[in-house]
N, C-alpha and C. Protein backbone atom coordinates (compact mmCIF):
# COMPACT_ATOMS: atom_id res chain seq x y z
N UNK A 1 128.58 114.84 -99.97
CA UNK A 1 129.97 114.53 -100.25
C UNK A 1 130.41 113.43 -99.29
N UNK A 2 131.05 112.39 -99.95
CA UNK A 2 131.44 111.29 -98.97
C UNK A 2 133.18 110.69 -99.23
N UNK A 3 133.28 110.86 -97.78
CA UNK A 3 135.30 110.52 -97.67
C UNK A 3 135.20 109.41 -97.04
N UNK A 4 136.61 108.99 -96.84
CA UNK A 4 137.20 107.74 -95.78
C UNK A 4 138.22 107.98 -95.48
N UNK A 5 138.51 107.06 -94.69
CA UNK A 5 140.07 107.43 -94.00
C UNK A 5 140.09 108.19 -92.71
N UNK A 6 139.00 108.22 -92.52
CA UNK A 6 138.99 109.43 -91.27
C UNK A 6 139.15 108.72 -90.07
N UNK A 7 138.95 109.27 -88.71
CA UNK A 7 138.97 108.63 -87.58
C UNK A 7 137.92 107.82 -86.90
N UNK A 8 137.51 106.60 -86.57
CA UNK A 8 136.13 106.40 -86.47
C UNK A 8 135.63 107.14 -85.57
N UNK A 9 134.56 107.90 -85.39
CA UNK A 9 133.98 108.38 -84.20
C UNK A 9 134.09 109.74 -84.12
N UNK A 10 134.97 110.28 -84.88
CA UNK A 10 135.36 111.81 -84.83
C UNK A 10 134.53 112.64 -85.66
N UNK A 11 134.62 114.09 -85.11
CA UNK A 11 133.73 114.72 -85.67
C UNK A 11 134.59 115.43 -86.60
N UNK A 12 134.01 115.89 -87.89
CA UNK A 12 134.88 116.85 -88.99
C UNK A 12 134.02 117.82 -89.89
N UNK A 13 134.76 118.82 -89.92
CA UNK A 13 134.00 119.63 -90.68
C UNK A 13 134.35 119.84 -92.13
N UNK A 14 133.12 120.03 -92.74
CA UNK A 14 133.74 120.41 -94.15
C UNK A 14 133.53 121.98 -94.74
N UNK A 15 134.69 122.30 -95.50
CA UNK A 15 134.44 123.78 -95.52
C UNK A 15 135.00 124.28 -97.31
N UNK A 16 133.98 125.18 -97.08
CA UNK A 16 133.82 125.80 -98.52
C UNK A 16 134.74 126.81 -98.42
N UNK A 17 135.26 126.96 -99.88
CA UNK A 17 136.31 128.00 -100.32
C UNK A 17 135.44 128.70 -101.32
N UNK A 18 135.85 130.25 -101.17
CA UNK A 18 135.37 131.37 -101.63
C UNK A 18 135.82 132.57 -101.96
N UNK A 19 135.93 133.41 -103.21
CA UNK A 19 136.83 134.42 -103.59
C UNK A 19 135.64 135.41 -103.14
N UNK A 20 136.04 136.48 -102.31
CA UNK A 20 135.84 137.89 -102.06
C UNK A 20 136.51 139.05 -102.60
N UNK A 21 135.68 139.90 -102.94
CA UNK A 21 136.33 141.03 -103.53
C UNK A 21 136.05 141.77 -104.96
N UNK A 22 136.29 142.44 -105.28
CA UNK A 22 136.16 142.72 -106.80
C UNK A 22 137.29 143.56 -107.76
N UNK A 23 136.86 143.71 -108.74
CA UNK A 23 138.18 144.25 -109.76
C UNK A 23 137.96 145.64 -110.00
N UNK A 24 137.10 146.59 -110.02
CA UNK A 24 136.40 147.71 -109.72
C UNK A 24 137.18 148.90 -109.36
N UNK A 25 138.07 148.70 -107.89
CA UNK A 25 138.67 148.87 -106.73
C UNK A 25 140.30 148.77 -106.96
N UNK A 26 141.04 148.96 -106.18
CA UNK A 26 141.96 148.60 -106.21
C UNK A 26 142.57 147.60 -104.83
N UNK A 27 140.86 147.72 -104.34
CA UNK A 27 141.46 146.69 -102.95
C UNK A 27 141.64 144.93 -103.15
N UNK A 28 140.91 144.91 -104.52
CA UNK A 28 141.77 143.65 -105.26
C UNK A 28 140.58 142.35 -104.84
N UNK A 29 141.13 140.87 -104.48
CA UNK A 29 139.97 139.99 -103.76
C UNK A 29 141.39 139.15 -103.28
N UNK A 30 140.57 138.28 -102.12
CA UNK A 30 141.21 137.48 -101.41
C UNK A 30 140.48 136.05 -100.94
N UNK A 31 141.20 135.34 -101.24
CA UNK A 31 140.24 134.15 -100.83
C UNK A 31 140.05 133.47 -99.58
N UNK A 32 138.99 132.93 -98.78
CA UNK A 32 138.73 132.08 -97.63
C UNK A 32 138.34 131.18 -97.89
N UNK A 33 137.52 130.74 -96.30
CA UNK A 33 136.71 129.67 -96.57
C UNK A 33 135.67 129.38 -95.37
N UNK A 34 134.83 128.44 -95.37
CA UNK A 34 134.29 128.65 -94.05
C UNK A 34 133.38 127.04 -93.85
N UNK A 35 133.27 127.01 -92.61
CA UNK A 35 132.54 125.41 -92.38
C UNK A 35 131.37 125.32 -92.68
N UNK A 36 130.61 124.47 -93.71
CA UNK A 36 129.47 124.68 -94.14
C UNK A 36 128.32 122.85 -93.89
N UNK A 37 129.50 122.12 -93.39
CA UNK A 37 128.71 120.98 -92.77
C UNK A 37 129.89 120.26 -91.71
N UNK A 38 128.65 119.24 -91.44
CA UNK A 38 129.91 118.14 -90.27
C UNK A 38 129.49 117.09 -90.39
N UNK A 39 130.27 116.05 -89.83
CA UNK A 39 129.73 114.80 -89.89
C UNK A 39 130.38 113.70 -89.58
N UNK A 40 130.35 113.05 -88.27
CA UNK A 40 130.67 111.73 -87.53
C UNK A 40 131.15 110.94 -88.51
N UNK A 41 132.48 110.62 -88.61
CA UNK A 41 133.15 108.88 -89.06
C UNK A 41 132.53 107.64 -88.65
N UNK A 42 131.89 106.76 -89.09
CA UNK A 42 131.57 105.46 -88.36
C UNK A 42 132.61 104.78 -88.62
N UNK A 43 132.02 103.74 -87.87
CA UNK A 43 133.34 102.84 -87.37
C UNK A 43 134.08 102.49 -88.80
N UNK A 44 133.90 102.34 -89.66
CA UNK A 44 135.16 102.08 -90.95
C UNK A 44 135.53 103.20 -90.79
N UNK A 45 135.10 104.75 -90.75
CA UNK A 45 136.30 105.65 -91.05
C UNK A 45 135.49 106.16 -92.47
N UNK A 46 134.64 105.88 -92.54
CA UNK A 46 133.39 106.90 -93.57
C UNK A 46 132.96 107.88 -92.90
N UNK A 47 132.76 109.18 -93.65
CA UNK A 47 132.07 110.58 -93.51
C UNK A 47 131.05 110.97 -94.58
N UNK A 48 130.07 111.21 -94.48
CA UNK A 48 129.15 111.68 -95.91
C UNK A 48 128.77 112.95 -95.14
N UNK A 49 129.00 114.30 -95.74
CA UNK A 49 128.59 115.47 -95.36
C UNK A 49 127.71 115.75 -96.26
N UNK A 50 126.32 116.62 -95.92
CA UNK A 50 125.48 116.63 -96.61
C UNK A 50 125.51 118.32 -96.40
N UNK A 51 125.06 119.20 -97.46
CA UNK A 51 124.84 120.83 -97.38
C UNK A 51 124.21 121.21 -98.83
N UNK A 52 123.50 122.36 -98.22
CA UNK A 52 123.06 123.29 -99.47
C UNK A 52 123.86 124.24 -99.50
N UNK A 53 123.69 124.14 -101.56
CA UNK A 53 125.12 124.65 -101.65
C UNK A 53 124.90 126.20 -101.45
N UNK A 54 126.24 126.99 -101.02
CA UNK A 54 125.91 128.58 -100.97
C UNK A 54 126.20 129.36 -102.29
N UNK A 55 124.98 130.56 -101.89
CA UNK A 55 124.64 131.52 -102.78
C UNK A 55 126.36 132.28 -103.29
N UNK A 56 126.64 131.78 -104.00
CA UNK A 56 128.31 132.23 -104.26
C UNK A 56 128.31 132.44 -105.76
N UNK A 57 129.83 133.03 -106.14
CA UNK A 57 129.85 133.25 -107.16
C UNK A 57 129.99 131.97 -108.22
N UNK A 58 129.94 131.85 -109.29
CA UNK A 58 130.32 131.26 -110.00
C UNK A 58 131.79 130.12 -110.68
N UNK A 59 131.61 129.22 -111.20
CA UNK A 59 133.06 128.61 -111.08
C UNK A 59 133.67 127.65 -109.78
N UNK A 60 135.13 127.03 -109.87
CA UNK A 60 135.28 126.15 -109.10
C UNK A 60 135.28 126.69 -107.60
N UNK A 61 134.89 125.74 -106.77
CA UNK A 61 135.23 126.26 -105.02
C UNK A 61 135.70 124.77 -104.39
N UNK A 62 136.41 125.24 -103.72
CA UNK A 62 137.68 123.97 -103.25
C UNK A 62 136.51 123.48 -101.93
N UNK A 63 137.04 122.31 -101.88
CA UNK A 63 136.08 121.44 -100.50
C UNK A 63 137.24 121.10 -99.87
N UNK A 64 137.17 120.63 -98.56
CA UNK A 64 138.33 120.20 -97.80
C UNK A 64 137.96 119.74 -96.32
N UNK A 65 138.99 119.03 -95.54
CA UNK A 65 138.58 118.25 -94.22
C UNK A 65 139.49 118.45 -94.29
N UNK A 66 139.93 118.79 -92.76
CA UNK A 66 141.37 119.06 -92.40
C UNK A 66 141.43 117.58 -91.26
N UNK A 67 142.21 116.68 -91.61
CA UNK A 67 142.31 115.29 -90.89
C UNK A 67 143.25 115.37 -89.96
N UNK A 68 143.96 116.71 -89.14
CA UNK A 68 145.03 116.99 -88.34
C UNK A 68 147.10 116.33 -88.70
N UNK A 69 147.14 117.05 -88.31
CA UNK A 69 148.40 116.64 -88.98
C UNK A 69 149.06 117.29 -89.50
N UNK A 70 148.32 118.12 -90.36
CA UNK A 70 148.48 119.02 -91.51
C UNK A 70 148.04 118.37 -93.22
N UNK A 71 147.41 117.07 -92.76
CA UNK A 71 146.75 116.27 -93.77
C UNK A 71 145.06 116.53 -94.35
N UNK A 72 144.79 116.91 -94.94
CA UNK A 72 143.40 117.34 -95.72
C UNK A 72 142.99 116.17 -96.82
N UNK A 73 141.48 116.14 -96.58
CA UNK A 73 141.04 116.05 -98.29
C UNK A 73 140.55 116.94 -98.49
N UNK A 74 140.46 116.64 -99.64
CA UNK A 74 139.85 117.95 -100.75
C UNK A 74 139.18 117.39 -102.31
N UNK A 75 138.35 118.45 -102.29
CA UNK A 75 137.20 117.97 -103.66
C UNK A 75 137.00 119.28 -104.09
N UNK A 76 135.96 119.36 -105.10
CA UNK A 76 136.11 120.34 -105.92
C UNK A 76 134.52 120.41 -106.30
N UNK A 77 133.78 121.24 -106.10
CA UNK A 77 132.34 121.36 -106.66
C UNK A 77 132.04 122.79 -107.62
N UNK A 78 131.13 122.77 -108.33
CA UNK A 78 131.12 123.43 -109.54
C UNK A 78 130.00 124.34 -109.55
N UNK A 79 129.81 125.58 -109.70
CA UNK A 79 129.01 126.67 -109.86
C UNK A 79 128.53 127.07 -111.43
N UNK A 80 127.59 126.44 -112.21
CA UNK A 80 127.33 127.20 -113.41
C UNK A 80 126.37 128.76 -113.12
N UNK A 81 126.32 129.40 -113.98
CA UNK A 81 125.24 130.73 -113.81
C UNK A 81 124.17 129.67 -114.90
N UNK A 82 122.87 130.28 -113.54
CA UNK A 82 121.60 130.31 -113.99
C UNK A 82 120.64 131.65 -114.21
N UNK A 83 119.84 131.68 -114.70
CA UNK A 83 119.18 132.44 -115.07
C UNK A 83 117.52 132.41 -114.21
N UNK A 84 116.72 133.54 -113.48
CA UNK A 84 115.75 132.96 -113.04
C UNK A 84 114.56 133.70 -113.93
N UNK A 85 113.49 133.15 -114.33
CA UNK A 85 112.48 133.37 -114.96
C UNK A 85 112.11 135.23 -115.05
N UNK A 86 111.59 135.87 -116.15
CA UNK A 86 111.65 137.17 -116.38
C UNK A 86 110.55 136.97 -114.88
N UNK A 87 110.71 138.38 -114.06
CA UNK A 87 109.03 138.60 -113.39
C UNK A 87 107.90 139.04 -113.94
N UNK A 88 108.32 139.83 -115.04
CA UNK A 88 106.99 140.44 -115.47
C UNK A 88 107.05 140.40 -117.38
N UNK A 89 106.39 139.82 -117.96
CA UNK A 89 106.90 139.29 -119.53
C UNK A 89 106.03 139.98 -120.93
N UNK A 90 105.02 140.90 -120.20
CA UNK A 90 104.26 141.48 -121.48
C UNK A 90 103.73 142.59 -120.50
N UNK A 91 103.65 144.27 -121.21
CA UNK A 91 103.35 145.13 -120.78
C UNK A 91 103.17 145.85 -121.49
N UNK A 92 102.92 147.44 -121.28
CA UNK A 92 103.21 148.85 -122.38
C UNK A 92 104.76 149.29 -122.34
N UNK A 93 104.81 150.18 -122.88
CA UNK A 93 106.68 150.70 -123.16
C UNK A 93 106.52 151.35 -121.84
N UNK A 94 107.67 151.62 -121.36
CA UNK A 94 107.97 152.00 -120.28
C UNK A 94 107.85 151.12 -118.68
N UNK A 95 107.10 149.98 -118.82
CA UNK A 95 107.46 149.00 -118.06
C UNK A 95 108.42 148.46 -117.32
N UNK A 96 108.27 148.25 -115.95
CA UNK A 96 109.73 147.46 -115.48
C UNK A 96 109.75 146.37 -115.13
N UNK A 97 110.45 145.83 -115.39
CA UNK A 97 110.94 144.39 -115.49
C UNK A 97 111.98 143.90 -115.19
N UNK A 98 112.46 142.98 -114.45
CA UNK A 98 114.34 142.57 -114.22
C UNK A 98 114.58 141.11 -114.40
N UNK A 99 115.81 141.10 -114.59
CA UNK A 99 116.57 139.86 -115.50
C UNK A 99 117.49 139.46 -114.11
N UNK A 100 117.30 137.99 -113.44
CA UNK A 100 117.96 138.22 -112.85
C UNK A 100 118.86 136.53 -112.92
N UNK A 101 120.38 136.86 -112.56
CA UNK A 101 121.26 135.85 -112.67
C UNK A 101 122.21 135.69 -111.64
N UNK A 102 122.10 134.11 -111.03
CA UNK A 102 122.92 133.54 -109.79
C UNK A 102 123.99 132.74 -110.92
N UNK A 103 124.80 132.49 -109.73
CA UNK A 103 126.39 131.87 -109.86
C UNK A 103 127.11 132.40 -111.20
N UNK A 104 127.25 134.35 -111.12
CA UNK A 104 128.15 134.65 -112.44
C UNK A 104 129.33 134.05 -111.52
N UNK A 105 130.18 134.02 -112.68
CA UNK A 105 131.52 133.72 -112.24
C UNK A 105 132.30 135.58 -111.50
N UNK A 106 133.57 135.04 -111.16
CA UNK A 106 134.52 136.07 -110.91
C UNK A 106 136.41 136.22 -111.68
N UNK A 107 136.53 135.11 -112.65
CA UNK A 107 137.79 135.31 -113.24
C UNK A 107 137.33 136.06 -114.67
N UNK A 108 138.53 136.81 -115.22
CA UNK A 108 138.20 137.55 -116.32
C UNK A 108 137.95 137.50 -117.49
N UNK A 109 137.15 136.05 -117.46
CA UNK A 109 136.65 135.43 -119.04
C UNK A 109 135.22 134.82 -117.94
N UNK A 110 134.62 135.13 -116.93
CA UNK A 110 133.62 134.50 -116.25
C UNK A 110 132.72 135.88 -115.73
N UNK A 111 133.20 137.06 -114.94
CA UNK A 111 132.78 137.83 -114.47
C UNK A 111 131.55 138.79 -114.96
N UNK A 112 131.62 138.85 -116.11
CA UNK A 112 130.84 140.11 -116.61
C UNK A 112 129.68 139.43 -117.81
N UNK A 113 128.35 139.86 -118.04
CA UNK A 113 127.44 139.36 -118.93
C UNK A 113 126.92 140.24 -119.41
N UNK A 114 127.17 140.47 -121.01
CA UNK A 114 126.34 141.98 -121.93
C UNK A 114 125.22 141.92 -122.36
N UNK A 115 124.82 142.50 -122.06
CA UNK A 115 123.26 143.40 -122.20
C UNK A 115 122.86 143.08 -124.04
N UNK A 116 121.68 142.88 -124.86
CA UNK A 116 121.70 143.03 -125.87
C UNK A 116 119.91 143.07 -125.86
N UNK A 117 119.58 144.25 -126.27
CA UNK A 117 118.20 144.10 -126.98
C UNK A 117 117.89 144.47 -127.75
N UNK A 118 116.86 143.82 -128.98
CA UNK A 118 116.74 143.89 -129.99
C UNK A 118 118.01 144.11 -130.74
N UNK A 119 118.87 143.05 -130.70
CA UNK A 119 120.38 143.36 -131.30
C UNK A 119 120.88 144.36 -130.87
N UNK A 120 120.49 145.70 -130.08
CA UNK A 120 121.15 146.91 -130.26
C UNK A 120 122.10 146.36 -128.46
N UNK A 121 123.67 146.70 -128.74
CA UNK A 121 124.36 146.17 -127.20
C UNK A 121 124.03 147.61 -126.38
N UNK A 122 123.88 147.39 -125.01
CA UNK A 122 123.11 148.18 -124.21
C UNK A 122 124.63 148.52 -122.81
N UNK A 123 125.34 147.28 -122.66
CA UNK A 123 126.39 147.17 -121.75
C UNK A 123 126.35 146.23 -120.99
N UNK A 124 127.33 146.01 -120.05
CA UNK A 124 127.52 144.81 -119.24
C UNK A 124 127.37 145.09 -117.95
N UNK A 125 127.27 144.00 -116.87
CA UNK A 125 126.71 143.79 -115.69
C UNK A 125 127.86 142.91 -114.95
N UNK A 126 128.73 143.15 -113.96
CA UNK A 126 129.57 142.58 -113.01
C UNK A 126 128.89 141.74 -111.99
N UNK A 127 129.64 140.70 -111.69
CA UNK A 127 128.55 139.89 -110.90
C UNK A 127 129.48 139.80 -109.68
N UNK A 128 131.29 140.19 -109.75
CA UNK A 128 132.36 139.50 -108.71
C UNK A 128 131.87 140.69 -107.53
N UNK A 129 131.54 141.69 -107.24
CA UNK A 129 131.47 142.21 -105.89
C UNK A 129 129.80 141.97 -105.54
N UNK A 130 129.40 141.38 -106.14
CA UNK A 130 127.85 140.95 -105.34
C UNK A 130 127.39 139.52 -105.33
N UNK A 131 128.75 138.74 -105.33
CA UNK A 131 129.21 137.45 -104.94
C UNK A 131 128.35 136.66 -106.03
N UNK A 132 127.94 136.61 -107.39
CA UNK A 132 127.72 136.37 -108.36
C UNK A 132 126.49 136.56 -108.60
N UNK A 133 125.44 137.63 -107.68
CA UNK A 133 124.23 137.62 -108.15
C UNK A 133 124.31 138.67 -108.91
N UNK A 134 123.34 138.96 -109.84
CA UNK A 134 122.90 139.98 -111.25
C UNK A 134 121.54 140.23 -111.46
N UNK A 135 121.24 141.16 -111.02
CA UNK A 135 120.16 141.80 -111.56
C UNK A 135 119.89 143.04 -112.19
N UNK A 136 119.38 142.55 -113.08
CA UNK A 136 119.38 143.84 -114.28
C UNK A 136 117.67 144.39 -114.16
N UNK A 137 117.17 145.59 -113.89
CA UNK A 137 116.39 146.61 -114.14
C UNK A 137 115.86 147.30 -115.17
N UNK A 138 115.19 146.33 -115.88
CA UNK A 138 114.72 147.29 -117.33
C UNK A 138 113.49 148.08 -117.17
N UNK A 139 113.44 148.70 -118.55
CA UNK A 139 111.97 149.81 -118.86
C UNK A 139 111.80 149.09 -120.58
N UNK A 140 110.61 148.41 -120.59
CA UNK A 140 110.13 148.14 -122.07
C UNK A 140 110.36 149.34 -123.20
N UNK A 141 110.92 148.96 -124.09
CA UNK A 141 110.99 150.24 -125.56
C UNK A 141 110.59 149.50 -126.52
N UNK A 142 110.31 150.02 -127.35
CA UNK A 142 110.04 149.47 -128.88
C UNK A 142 108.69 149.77 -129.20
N UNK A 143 108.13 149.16 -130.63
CA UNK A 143 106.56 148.91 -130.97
C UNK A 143 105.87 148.06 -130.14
N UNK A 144 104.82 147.96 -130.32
CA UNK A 144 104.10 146.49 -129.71
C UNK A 144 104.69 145.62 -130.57
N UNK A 145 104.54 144.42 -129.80
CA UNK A 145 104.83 142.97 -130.20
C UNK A 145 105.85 142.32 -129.51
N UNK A 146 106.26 141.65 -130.02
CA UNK A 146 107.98 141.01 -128.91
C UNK A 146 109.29 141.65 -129.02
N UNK A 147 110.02 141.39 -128.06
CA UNK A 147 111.35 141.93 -127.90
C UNK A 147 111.98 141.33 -127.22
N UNK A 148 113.44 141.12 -128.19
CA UNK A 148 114.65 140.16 -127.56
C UNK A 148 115.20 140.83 -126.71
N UNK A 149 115.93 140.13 -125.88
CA UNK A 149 116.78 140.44 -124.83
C UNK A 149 117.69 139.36 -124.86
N UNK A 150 118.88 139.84 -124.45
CA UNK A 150 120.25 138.46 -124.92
C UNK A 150 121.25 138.95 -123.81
N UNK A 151 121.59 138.08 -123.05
CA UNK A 151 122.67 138.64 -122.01
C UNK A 151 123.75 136.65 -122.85
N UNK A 152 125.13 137.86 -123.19
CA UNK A 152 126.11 136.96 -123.14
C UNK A 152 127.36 137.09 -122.57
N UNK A 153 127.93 136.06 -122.46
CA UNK A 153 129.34 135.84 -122.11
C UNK A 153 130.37 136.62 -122.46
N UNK A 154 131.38 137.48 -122.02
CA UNK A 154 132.39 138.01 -122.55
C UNK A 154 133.70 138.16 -121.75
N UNK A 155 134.69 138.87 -122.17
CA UNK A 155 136.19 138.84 -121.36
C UNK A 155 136.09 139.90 -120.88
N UNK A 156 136.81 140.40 -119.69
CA UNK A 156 136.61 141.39 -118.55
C UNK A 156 137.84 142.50 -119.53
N UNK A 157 139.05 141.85 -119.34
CA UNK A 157 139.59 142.62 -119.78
C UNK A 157 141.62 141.45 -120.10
N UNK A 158 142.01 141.97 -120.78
CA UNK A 158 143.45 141.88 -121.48
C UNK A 158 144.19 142.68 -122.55
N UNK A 159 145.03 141.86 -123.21
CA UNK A 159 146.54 142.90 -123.43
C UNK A 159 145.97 143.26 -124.82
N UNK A 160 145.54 143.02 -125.61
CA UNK A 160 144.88 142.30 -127.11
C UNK A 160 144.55 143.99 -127.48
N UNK A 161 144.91 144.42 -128.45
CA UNK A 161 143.95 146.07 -128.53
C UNK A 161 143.69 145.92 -130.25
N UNK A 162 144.02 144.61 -130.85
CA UNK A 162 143.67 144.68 -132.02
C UNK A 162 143.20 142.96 -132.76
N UNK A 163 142.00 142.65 -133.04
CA UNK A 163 140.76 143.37 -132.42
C UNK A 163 140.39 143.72 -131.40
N UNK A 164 139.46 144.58 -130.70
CA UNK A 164 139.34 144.49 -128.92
C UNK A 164 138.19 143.35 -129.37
N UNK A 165 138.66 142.56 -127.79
CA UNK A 165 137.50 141.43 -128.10
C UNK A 165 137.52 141.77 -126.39
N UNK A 166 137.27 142.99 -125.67
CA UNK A 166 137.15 142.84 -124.22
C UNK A 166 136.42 143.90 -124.31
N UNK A 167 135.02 143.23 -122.82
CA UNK A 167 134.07 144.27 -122.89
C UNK A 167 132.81 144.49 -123.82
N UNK A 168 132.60 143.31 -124.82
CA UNK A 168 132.03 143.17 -125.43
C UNK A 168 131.11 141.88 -125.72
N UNK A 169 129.69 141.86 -126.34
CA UNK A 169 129.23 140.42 -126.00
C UNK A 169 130.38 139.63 -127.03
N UNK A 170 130.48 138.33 -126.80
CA UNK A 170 131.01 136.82 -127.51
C UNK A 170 129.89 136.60 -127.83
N UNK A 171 128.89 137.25 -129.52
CA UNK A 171 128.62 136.35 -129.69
C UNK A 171 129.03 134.46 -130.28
N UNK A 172 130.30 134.37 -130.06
CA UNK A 172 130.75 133.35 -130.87
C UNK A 172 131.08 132.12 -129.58
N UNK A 173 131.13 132.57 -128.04
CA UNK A 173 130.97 131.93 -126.73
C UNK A 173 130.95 131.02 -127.10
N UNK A 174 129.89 129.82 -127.81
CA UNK A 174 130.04 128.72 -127.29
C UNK A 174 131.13 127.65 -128.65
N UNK A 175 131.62 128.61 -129.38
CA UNK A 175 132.51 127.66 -130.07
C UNK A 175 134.20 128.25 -129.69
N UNK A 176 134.09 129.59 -129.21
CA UNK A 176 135.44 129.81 -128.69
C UNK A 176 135.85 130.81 -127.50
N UNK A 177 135.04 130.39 -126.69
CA UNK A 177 135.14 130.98 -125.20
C UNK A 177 136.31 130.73 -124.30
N UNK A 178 137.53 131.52 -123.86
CA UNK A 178 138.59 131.15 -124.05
C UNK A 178 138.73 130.25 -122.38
N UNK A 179 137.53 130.65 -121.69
CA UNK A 179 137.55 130.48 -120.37
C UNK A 179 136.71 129.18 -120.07
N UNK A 180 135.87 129.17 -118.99
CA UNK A 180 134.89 128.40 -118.59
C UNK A 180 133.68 127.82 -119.53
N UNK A 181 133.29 126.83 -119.05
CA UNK A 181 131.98 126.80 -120.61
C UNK A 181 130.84 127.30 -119.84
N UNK A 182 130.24 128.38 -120.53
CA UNK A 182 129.62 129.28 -119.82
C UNK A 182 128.41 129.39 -120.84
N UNK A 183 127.06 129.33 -120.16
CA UNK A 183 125.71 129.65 -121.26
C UNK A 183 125.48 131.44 -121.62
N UNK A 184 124.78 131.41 -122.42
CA UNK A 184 123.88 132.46 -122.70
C UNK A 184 122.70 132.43 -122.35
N UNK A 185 122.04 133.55 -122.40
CA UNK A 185 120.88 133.48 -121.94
C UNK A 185 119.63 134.44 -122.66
N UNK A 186 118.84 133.79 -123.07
CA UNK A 186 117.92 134.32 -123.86
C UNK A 186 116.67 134.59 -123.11
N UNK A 187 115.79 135.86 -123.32
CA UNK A 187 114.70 136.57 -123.04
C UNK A 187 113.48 137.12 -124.08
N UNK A 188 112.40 137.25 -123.48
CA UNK A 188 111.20 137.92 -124.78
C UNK A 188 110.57 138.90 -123.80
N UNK A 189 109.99 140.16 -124.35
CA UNK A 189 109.60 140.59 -123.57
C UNK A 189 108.18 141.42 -124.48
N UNK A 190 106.75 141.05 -123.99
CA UNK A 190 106.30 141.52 -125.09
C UNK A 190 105.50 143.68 -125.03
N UNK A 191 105.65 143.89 -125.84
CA UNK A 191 105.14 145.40 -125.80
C UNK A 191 103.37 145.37 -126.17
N UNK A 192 103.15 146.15 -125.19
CA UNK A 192 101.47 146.09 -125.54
C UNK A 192 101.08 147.24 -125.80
N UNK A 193 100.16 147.47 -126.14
CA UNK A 193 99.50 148.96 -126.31
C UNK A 193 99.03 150.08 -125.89
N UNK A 194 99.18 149.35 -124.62
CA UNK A 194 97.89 149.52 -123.31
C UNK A 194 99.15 151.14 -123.23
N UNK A 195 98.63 152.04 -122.23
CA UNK A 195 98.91 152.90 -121.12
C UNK A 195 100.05 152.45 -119.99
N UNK A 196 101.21 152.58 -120.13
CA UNK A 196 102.05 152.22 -118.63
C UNK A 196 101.46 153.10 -117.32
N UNK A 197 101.52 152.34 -116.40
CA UNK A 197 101.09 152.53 -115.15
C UNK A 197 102.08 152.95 -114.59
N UNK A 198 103.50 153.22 -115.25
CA UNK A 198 104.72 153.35 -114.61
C UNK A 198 104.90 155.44 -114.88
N UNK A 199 104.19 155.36 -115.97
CA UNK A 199 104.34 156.64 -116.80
C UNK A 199 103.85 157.58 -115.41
């Protein structure tokens, strides 16, 4: 990230903003922030702060330099959810296996991702009190051969009780997701014949 205007020679920090907390609870969330780089002005009054970004939830997080005064900049960097590779992708029934997903979001069209295998919906997974990581824990079912797995996008919760469209996958997300533009995420998992070792 690179500013100007600063002081030549001075040192500044830059600091990440972050929602804590969850909806679960009634202790609610609150937001901070914290210094996550620094970096000397040269003589024009340029700063380029360099950082890896943190393991956080999903969605916008405010950037900022406080230039004294009570004067700041501020920027804005972006969290999509990714998905990381199945660990284990062909087995017998009863197998375990986990699905796992960084940067869910935490507002109530971002927070939560439903479960779906083999079409049948299984439930959803909160990502806002474990600061957007997700990991899901399966056991293989079905015949041999392949098996879908579908984690999508949905709304946490609102006023709406007819249709309920909360709590449930969107499959329709990417043409009318009322929130963030947010992916889906698709899985295979194959069933073998063999004996589980889990049994």
């Amino acid at each position: 990230m690179r500013g100007e205007g600063f002081e030549p020679g001075k040192i500044y920090q830059l600091n990440w903003t972050h929602v804590v907390g969850n909806r679960m609870t009634g202790a609610g969330w609150e937001e901070g922030s914290r210094a996550i780089a620094s970096a000397k002005a040269d003589g024009a009054g340029h700063a380029e702060f360099s950082f890896k970004v943190p393991d956080d939830l999903g969605g916008a997080h405010g950037l900022w330099v406080d230039m004294g005064g009570g004067a700041k900049q501020i920027g804005t960097y972006w969290i999509k959810a990714t998905a990381l590779p199945v660990d284990v992708g062909h087995g017998p029934v009863g197998t375990t296996f986990r699905l796992h997903l960084k940067g869910v979001g935490w507002t109530e069209t971002a927070n939560i991702y439903h479960l779906v295998y083999d079409n049948d919906y299984i439930g959803y997974a909160c990502a806002f009190n474990s600061q957007g990581d997700v990991e899901l824990i399966m056991k293989a079912t079905g015949e041999p051969g392949w098996h879908f797995i579908d984690l999508y996008p949905g709304i946490y919760k609102g006023a709406e009780t007819r249709p309920n469209n909360f709590r449930i996958p969107q499959l329709t997300y990417a043409q009318d997701h009322p929130g963030e533009d947010l992916p889906a995420f698709h899985f295979a998992f194959e069933v073998t014949g063999d004996v589980s070792a889990d049994r």
